[in-house]
C-alpha atoms as a PDB file:
ATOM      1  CA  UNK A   1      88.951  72.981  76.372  1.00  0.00           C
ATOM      2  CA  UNK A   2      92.135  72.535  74.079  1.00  0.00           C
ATOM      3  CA  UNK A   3      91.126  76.363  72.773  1.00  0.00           C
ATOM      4  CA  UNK A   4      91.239  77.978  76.069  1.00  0.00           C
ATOM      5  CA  UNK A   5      94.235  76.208  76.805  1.00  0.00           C
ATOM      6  CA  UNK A   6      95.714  76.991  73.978  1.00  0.00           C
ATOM      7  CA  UNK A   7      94.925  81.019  75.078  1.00  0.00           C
ATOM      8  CA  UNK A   8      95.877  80.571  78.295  1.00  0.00           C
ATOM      9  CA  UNK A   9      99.219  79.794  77.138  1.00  0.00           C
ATOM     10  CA  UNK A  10      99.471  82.225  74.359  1.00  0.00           C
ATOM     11  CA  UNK A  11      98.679  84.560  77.403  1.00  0.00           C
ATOM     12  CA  UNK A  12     101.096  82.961  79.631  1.00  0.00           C
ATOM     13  CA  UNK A  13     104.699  84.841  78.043  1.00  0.00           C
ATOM     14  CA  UNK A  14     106.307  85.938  81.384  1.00  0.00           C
ATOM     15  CA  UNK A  15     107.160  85.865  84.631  1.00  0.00           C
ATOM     16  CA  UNK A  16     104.539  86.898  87.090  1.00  0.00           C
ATOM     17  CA  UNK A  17     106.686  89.752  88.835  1.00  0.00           C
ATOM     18  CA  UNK A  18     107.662  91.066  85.450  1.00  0.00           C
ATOM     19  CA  UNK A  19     103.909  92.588  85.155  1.00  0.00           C
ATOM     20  CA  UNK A  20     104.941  94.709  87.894  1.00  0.00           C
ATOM     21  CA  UNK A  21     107.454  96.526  85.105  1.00  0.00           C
ATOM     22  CA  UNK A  22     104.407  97.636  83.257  1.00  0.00           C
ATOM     23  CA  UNK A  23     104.219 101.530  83.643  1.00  0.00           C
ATOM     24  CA  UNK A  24     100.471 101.502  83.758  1.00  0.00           C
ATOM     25  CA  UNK A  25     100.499  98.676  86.532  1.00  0.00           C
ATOM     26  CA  UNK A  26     102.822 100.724  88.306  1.00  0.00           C
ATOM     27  CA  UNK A  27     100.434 103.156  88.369  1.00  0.00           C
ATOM     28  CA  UNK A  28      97.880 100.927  89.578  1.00  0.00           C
ATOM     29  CA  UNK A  29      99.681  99.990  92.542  1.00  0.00           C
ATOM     30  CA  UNK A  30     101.087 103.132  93.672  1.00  0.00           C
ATOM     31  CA  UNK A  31      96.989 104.205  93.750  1.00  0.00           C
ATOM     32  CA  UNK A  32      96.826 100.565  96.117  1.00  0.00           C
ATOM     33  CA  UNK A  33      99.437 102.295  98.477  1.00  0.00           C
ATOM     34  CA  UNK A  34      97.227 105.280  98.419  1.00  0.00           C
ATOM     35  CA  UNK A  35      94.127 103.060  99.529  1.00  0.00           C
ATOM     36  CA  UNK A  36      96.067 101.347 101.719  1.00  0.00           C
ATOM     37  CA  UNK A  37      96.853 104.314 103.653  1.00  0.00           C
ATOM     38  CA  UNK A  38      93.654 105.540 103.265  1.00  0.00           C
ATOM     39  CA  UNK A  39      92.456 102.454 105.101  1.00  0.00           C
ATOM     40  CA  UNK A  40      94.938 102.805 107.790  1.00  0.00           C
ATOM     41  CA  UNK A  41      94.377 106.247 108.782  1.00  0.00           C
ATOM     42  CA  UNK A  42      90.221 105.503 108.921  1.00  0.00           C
ATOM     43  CA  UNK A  43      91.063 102.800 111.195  1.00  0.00           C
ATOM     44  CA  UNK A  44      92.980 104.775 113.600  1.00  0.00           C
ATOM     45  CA  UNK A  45      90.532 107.946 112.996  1.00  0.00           C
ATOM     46  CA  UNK A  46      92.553 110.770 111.134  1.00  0.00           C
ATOM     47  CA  UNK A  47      89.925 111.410 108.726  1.00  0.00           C
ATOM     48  CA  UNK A  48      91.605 114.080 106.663  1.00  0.00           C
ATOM     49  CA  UNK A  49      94.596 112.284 105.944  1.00  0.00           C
ATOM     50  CA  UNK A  50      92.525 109.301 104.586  1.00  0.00           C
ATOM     51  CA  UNK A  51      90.537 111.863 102.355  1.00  0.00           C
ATOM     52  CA  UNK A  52      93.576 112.697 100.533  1.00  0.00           C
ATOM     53  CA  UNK A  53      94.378 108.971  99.967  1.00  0.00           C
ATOM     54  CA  UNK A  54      91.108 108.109  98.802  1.00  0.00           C
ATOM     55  CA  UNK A  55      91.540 110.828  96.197  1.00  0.00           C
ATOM     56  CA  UNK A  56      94.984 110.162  95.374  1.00  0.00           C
ATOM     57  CA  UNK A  57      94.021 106.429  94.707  1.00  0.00           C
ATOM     58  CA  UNK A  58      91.288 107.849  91.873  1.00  0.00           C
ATOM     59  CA  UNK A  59      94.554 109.564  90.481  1.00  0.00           C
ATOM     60  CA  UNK A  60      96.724 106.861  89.825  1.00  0.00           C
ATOM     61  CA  UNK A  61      93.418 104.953  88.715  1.00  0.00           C
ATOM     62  CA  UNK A  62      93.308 107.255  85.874  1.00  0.00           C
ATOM     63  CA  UNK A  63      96.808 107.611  84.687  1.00  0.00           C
ATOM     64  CA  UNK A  64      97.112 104.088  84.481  1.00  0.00           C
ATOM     65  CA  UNK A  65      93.932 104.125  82.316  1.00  0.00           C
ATOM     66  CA  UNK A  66      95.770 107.156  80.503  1.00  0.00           C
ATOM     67  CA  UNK A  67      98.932 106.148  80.134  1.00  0.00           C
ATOM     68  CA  UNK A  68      98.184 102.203  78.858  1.00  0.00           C
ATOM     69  CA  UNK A  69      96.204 103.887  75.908  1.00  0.00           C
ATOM     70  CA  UNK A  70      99.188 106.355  74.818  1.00  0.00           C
ATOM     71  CA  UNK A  71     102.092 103.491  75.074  1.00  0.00           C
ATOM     72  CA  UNK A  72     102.814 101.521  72.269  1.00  0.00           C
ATOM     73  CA  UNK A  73     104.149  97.581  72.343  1.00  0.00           C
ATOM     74  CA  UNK A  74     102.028  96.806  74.776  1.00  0.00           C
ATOM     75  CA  UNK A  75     100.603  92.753  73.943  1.00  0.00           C
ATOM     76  CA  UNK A  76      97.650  91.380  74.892  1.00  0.00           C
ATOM     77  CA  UNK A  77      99.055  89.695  77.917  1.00  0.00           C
ATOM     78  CA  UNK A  78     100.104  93.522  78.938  1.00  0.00           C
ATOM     79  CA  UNK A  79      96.231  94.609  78.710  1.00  0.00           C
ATOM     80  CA  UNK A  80      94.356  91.669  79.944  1.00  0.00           C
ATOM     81  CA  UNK A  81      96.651  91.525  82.426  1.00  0.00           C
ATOM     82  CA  UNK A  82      96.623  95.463  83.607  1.00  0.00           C
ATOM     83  CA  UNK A  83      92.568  95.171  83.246  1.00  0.00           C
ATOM     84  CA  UNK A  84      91.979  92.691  85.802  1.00  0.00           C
ATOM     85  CA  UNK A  85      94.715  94.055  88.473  1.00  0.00           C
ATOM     86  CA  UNK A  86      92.374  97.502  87.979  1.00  0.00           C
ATOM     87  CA  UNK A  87      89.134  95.171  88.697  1.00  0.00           C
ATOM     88  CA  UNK A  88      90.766  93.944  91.944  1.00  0.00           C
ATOM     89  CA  UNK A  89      92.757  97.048  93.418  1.00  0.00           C
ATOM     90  CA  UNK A  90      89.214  99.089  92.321  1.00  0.00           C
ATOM     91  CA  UNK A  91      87.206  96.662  94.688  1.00  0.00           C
ATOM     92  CA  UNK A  92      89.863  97.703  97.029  1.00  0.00           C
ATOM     93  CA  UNK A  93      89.765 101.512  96.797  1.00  0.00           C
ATOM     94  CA  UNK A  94      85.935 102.164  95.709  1.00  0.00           C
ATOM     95  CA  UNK A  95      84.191  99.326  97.924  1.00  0.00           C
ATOM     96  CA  UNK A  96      86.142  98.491 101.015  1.00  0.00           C
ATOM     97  CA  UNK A  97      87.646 101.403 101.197  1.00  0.00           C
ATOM     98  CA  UNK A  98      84.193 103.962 101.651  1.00  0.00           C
ATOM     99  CA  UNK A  99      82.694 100.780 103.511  1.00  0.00           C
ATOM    100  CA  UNK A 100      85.657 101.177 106.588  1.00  0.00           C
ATOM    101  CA  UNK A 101      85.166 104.804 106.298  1.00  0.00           C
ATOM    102  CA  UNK A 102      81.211 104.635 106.834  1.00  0.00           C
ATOM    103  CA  UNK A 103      81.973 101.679 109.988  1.00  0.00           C
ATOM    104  CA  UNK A 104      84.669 104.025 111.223  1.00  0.00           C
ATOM    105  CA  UNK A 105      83.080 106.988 111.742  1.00  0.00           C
ATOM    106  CA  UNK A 106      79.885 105.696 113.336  1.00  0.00           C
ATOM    107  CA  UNK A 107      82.270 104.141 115.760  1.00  0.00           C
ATOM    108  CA  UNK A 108      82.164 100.706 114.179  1.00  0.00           C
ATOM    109  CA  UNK A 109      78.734 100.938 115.426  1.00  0.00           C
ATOM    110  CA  UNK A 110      76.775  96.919 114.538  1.00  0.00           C
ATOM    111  CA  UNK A 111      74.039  99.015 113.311  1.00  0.00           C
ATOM    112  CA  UNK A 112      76.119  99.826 110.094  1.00  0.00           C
ATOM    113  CA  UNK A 113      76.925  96.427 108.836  1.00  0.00           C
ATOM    114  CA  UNK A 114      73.964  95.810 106.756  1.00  0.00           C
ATOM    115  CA  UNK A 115      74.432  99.261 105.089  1.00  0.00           C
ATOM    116  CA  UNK A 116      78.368  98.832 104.436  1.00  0.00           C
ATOM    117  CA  UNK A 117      77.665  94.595 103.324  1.00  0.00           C
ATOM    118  CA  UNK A 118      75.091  96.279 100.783  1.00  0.00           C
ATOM    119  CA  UNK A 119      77.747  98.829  99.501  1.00  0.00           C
ATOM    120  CA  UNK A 120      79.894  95.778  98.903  1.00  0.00           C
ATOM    121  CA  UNK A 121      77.745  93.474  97.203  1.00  0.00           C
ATOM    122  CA  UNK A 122      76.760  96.507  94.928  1.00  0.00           C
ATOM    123  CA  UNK A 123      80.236  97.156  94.454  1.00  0.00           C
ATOM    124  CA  UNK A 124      81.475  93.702  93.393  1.00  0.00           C
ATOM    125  CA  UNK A 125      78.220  93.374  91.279  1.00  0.00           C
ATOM    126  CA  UNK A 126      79.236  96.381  89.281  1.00  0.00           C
ATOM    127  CA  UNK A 127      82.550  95.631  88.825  1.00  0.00           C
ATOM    128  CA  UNK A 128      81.698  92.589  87.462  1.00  0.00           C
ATOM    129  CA  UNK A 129      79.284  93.755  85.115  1.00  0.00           C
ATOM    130  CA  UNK A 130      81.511  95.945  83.565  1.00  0.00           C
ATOM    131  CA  UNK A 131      84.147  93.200  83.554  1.00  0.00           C
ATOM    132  CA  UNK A 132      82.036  91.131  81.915  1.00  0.00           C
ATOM    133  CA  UNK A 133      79.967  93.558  79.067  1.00  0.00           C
ATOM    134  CA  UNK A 134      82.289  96.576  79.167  1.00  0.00           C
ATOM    135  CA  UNK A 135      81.019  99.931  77.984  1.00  0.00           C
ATOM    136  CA  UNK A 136      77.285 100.004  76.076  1.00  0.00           C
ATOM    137  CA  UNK A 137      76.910 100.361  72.475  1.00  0.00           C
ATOM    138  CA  UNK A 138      77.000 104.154  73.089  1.00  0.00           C
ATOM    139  CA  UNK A 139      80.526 103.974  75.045  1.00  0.00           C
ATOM    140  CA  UNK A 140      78.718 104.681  78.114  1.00  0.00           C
ATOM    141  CA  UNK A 141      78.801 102.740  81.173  1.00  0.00           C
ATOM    142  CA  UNK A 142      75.152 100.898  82.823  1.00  0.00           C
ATOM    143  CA  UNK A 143      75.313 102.486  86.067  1.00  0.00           C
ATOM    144  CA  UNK A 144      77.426 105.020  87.610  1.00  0.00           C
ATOM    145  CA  UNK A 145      81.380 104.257  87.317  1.00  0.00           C
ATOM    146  CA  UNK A 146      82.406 103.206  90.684  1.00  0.00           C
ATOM    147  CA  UNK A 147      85.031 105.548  91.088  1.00  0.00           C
ATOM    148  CA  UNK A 148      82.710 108.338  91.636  1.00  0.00           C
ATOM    149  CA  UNK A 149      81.716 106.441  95.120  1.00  0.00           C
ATOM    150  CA  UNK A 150      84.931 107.759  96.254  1.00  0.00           C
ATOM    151  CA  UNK A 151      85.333 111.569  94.475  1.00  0.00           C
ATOM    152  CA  UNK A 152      81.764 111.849  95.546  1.00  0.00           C
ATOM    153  CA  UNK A 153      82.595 110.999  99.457  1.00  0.00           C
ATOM    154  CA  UNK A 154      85.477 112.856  99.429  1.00  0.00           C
ATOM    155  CA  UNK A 155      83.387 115.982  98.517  1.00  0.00           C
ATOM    156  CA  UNK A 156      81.060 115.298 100.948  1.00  0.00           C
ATOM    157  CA  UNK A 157      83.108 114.925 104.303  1.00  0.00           C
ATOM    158  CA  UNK A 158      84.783 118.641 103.316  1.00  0.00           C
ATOM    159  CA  UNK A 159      80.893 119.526 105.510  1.00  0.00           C
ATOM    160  CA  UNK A 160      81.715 116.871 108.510  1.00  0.00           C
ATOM    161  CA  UNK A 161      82.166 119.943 110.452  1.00  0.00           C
ATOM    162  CA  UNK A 162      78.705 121.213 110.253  1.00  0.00           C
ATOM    163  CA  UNK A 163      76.824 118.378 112.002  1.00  0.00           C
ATOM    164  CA  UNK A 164      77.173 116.058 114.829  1.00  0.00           C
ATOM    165  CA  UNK A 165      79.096 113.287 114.924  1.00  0.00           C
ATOM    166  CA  UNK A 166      76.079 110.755 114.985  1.00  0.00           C
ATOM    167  CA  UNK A 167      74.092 112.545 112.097  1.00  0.00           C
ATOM    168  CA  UNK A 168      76.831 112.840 110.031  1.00  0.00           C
ATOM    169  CA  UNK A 169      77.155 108.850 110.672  1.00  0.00           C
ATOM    170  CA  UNK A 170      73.813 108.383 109.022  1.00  0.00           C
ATOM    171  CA  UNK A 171      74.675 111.064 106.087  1.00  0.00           C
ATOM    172  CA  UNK A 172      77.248 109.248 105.187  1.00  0.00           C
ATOM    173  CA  UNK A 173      75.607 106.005 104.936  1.00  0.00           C
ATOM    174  CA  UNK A 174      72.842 107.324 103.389  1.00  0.00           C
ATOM    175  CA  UNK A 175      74.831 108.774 101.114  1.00  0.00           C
ATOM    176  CA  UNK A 176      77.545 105.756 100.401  1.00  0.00           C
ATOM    177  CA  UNK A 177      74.007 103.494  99.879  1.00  0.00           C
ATOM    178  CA  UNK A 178      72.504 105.912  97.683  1.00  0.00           C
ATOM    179  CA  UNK A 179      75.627 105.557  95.608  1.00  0.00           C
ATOM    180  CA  UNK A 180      75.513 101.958  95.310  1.00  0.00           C
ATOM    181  CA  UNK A 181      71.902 101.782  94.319  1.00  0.00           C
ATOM    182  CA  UNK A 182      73.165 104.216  91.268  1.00  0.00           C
ATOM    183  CA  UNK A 183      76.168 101.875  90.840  1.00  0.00           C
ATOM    184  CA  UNK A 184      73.602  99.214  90.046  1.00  0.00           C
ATOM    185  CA  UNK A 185      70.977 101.114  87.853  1.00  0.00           C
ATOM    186  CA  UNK A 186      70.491 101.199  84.230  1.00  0.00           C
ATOM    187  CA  UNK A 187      71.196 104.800  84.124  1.00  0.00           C
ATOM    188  CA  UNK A 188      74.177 105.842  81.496  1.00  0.00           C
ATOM    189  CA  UNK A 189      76.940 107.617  82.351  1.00  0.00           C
ATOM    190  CA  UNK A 190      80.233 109.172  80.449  1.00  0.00           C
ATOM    191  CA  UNK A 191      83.105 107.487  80.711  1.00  0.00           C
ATOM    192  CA  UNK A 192      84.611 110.977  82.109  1.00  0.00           C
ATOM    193  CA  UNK A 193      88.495 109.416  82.359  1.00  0.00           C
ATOM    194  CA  UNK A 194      88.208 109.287  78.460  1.00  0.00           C
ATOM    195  CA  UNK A 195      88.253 113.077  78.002  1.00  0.00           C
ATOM    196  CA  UNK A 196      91.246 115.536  78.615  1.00  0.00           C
ATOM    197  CA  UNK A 197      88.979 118.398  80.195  1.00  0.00           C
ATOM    198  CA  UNK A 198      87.629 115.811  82.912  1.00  0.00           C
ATOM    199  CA  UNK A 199      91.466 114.745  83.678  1.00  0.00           C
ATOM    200  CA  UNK A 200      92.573 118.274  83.782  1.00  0.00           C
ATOM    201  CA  UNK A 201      89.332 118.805  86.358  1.00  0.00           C
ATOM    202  CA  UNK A 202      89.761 115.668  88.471  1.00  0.00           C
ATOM    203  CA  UNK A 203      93.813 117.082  89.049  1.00  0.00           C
ATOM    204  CA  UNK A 204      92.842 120.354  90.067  1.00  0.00           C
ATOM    205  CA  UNK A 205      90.153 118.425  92.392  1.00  0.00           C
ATOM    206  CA  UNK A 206      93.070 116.374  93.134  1.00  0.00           C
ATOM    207  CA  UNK A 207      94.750 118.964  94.267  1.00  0.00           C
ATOM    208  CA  UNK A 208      92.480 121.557  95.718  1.00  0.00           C
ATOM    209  CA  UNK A 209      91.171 118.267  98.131  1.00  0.00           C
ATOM    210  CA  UNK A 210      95.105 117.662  99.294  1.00  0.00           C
ATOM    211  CA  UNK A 211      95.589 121.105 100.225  1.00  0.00           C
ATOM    212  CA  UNK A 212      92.472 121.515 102.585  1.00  0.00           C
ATOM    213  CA  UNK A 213      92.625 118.204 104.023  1.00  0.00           C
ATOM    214  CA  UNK A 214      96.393 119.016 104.394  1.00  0.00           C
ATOM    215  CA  UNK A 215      95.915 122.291 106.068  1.00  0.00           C
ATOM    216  CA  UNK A 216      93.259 120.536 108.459  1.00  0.00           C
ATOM    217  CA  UNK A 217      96.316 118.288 109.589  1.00  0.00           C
ATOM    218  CA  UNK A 218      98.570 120.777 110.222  1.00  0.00           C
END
Protein backbone atom coordinates (compact mmCIF):
# COMPACT_ATOMS: atom_id res chain seq x y z
CA UNK A 1 0.00 0.00 0.00
CA UNK A 2 2.78 2.59 1.09
CA UNK A 3 4.38 1.70 -2.65
CA UNK A 4 1.42 2.63 -4.62
CA UNK A 5 1.04 5.54 -2.60
CA UNK A 6 4.17 6.47 -2.87
CA UNK A 7 3.51 6.30 -7.06
CA UNK A 8 0.51 7.85 -6.89
CA UNK A 9 2.16 10.80 -5.59
CA UNK A 10 5.25 10.70 -7.63
CA UNK A 11 2.46 10.77 -10.38
CA UNK A 12 0.54 13.43 -8.78
CA UNK A 13 3.03 16.79 -10.02
CA UNK A 14 0.24 19.14 -11.30
CA UNK A 15 -2.76 20.63 -11.51
CA UNK A 16 -5.51 18.68 -13.13
CA UNK A 17 -6.39 21.39 -15.89
CA UNK A 18 -2.74 21.77 -16.67
CA UNK A 19 -2.96 18.20 -18.59
CA UNK A 20 -5.13 19.96 -20.88
CA UNK A 21 -1.68 22.01 -22.04
CA UNK A 22 -0.31 18.76 -23.28
CA UNK A 23 -0.19 19.02 -27.19
CA UNK A 24 -1.02 15.39 -27.62
CA UNK A 25 -4.10 15.72 -25.16
CA UNK A 26 -5.10 18.54 -27.11
CA UNK A 27 -5.28 16.45 -29.80
CA UNK A 28 -7.25 14.00 -28.04
CA UNK A 29 -9.91 16.28 -27.25
CA UNK A 30 -10.31 18.17 -30.32
CA UNK A 31 -11.02 14.29 -31.87
CA UNK A 32 -13.85 14.28 -28.58
CA UNK A 33 -15.41 17.47 -30.25
CA UNK A 34 -15.36 15.58 -33.45
CA UNK A 35 -17.34 12.58 -31.76
CA UNK A 36 -19.33 14.76 -30.10
CA UNK A 37 -20.65 16.20 -33.16
CA UNK A 38 -20.72 13.12 -34.70
CA UNK A 39 -23.16 12.04 -32.02
CA UNK A 40 -25.25 15.04 -32.38
CA UNK A 41 -25.84 15.02 -35.96
CA UNK A 42 -26.87 10.93 -35.74
CA UNK A 43 -29.30 11.96 -33.24
CA UNK A 44 -30.99 14.51 -35.24
CA UNK A 45 -30.43 12.29 -38.59
CA UNK A 46 -27.85 14.14 -40.91
CA UNK A 47 -25.92 11.15 -41.57
CA UNK A 48 -23.22 12.61 -43.76
CA UNK A 49 -22.20 15.21 -41.55
CA UNK A 50 -21.69 12.64 -38.70
CA UNK A 51 -19.55 10.48 -41.20
CA UNK A 52 -17.08 13.15 -41.45
CA UNK A 53 -16.90 13.47 -37.61
CA UNK A 54 -16.51 9.96 -37.01
CA UNK A 55 -13.52 10.10 -39.34
CA UNK A 56 -12.15 13.23 -38.17
CA UNK A 57 -12.21 11.81 -34.53
CA UNK A 58 -9.78 8.69 -35.92
CA UNK A 59 -7.56 11.75 -37.06
CA UNK A 60 -6.88 13.48 -34.06
CA UNK A 61 -6.70 9.85 -32.44
CA UNK A 62 -3.64 9.38 -34.39
CA UNK A 63 -1.77 12.58 -34.19
CA UNK A 64 -2.00 12.50 -30.65
CA UNK A 65 -0.50 8.97 -30.81
CA UNK A 66 2.03 10.67 -33.37
CA UNK A 67 2.85 13.58 -31.96
CA UNK A 68 3.40 12.22 -28.01
CA UNK A 69 6.13 9.84 -29.56
CA UNK A 70 8.10 12.76 -31.51
CA UNK A 71 8.01 15.37 -28.37
CA UNK A 72 10.60 15.32 -26.01
CA UNK A 73 10.23 16.27 -21.98
CA UNK A 74 7.36 14.63 -21.75
CA UNK A 75 7.33 12.69 -17.83
CA UNK A 76 5.65 9.88 -16.93
CA UNK A 77 2.75 11.72 -15.46
CA UNK A 78 2.49 13.30 -19.23
CA UNK A 79 2.12 9.58 -20.73
CA UNK A 80 0.16 7.74 -18.20
CA UNK A 81 -1.84 10.47 -18.08
CA UNK A 82 -2.44 11.05 -22.10
CA UNK A 83 -2.91 6.99 -22.26
CA UNK A 84 -5.85 6.71 -20.18
CA UNK A 85 -7.73 10.05 -21.51
CA UNK A 86 -7.22 7.99 -25.13
CA UNK A 87 -8.86 4.77 -23.30
CA UNK A 88 -11.87 6.91 -22.28
CA UNK A 89 -12.50 9.44 -25.28
CA UNK A 90 -11.82 5.95 -27.58
CA UNK A 91 -14.84 4.25 -25.71
CA UNK A 92 -16.47 7.42 -26.69
CA UNK A 93 -15.73 7.63 -30.43
CA UNK A 94 -15.32 3.74 -31.40
CA UNK A 95 -18.20 2.23 -29.07
CA UNK A 96 -20.94 4.68 -28.38
CA UNK A 97 -20.43 6.46 -31.09
CA UNK A 98 -21.17 3.42 -34.08
CA UNK A 99 -23.71 2.05 -31.34
CA UNK A 100 -26.08 5.60 -31.74
CA UNK A 101 -25.39 5.40 -35.34
CA UNK A 102 -26.69 1.64 -35.71
CA UNK A 103 -30.01 2.75 -33.07
CA UNK A 104 -30.37 5.85 -35.21
CA UNK A 105 -30.77 4.69 -38.38
CA UNK A 106 -33.11 1.78 -37.67
CA UNK A 107 -35.23 4.46 -36.14
CA UNK A 108 -34.19 3.71 -32.58
CA UNK A 109 -36.02 0.64 -33.36
CA UNK A 110 -36.09 -1.82 -29.53
CA UNK A 111 -35.13 -4.54 -31.78
CA UNK A 112 -31.49 -3.10 -31.95
CA UNK A 113 -30.59 -2.89 -28.36
CA UNK A 114 -29.22 -6.26 -27.86
CA UNK A 115 -27.03 -5.82 -31.01
CA UNK A 116 -25.70 -2.16 -30.04
CA UNK A 117 -25.35 -3.47 -25.82
CA UNK A 118 -23.14 -6.34 -27.48
CA UNK A 119 -21.03 -3.78 -29.53
CA UNK A 120 -20.46 -2.09 -26.20
CA UNK A 121 -19.54 -4.75 -23.98
CA UNK A 122 -17.10 -5.89 -26.82
CA UNK A 123 -15.88 -2.54 -26.99
CA UNK A 124 -15.09 -1.87 -23.32
CA UNK A 125 -13.70 -5.51 -23.13
CA UNK A 126 -11.15 -4.65 -25.74
CA UNK A 127 -10.18 -1.58 -24.55
CA UNK A 128 -9.44 -2.97 -21.50
CA UNK A 129 -7.46 -5.70 -22.66
CA UNK A 130 -5.22 -3.64 -24.37
CA UNK A 131 -5.09 -1.33 -21.35
CA UNK A 132 -4.19 -3.92 -19.37
CA UNK A 133 -1.48 -6.29 -21.67
CA UNK A 134 -0.71 -3.73 -24.38
CA UNK A 135 0.66 -4.89 -27.70
CA UNK A 136 1.81 -8.92 -27.99
CA UNK A 137 5.29 -9.99 -27.97
CA UNK A 138 5.23 -9.42 -31.77
CA UNK A 139 3.98 -5.60 -31.40
CA UNK A 140 0.75 -6.67 -32.67
CA UNK A 141 -2.47 -6.14 -31.11
CA UNK A 142 -5.03 -9.53 -29.92
CA UNK A 143 -7.93 -8.56 -31.85
CA UNK A 144 -8.68 -5.95 -34.28
CA UNK A 145 -7.74 -2.23 -33.02
CA UNK A 146 -10.96 -0.64 -32.26
CA UNK A 147 -10.53 2.22 -34.30
CA UNK A 148 -11.12 0.33 -37.39
CA UNK A 149 -14.96 -0.10 -36.05
CA UNK A 150 -15.26 3.39 -37.10
CA UNK A 151 -12.93 3.77 -40.60
CA UNK A 152 -14.61 0.54 -41.43
CA UNK A 153 -18.37 2.07 -40.95
CA UNK A 154 -17.53 5.04 -42.44
CA UNK A 155 -16.61 3.11 -45.66
CA UNK A 156 -19.52 1.28 -45.55
CA UNK A 157 -22.44 3.93 -45.33
CA UNK A 158 -20.64 5.70 -48.68
CA UNK A 159 -23.39 2.44 -50.27
CA UNK A 160 -26.52 3.61 -47.91
CA UNK A 161 -27.89 4.73 -51.11
CA UNK A 162 -28.19 1.44 -52.75
CA UNK A 163 -30.64 -0.30 -50.38
CA UNK A 164 -33.64 0.41 -48.39
CA UNK A 165 -33.75 2.04 -45.44
CA UNK A 166 -34.74 -1.12 -43.31
CA UNK A 167 -32.06 -3.48 -44.97
CA UNK A 168 -29.49 -1.21 -44.69
CA UNK A 169 -30.61 -1.13 -40.79
CA UNK A 170 -29.70 -4.77 -40.54
CA UNK A 171 -26.32 -4.28 -42.73
CA UNK A 172 -25.20 -2.13 -40.53
CA UNK A 173 -25.72 -4.08 -37.50
CA UNK A 174 -24.56 -6.97 -38.95
CA UNK A 175 -21.77 -5.36 -39.87
CA UNK A 176 -20.98 -3.15 -36.49
CA UNK A 177 -21.46 -6.91 -34.62
CA UNK A 178 -19.28 -8.60 -36.92
CA UNK A 179 -16.72 -6.01 -35.96
CA UNK A 180 -16.95 -6.52 -32.39
CA UNK A 181 -16.70 -10.26 -32.53
CA UNK A 182 -13.16 -9.43 -34.42
CA UNK A 183 -12.49 -6.81 -31.70
CA UNK A 184 -12.58 -9.72 -29.29
CA UNK A 185 -10.69 -12.55 -31.22
CA UNK A 186 -7.25 -13.75 -30.94
CA UNK A 187 -6.51 -12.75 -34.39
CA UNK A 188 -3.24 -10.29 -34.76
CA UNK A 189 -3.30 -7.26 -36.28
CA UNK A 190 -0.60 -4.30 -37.20
CA UNK A 191 -0.54 -1.60 -35.23
CA UNK A 192 -1.13 0.48 -38.65
CA UNK A 193 -0.85 4.17 -36.68
CA UNK A 194 2.87 3.08 -36.13
CA UNK A 195 3.85 3.38 -39.81
CA UNK A 196 4.17 6.65 -41.95
CA UNK A 197 2.59 5.03 -45.22
CA UNK A 198 -0.66 4.03 -43.15
CA UNK A 199 -0.82 7.83 -41.74
CA UNK A 200 -0.22 9.26 -45.10
CA UNK A 201 -3.27 6.68 -46.31
CA UNK A 202 -5.68 7.24 -43.41
CA UNK A 203 -5.27 11.43 -44.39
CA UNK A 204 -5.99 11.00 -47.85
CA UNK A 205 -9.03 8.68 -46.54
CA UNK A 206 -9.48 11.48 -44.26
CA UNK A 207 -9.90 13.59 -46.75
CA UNK A 208 -11.38 11.92 -49.75
CA UNK A 209 -14.43 10.83 -46.94
CA UNK A 210 -14.90 14.84 -46.02
CA UNK A 211 -15.23 15.83 -49.46
CA UNK A 212 -18.06 13.31 -50.51
CA UNK A 213 -19.89 13.45 -47.40
CA UNK A 214 -19.42 17.27 -47.80
CA UNK A 215 -20.68 17.45 -51.28
CA UNK A 216 -23.76 15.19 -50.14
CA UNK A 217 -24.58 18.19 -47.70
CA UNK A 218 -24.42 20.75 -49.96
Amino acid sequence: MATENSTAQELQTRPILSYIKDLPNICSLAGLGCTLLAIYFLIVGVYAAAMIGMIWAVAFDWADGIIARRMKGRTGADRKFGGQLDLLIDIVSYGVTPAILILSYASYNPAFLPVVFVMLVFGAIRLSYFSTFGLSDDAKYTGLAIDNNSILLVFLFMFEGYFDRPVFSIILATFGLGLAVLNVSQIKTPKLSGKPVNVALLVAYTLAVTIIYGWKLL
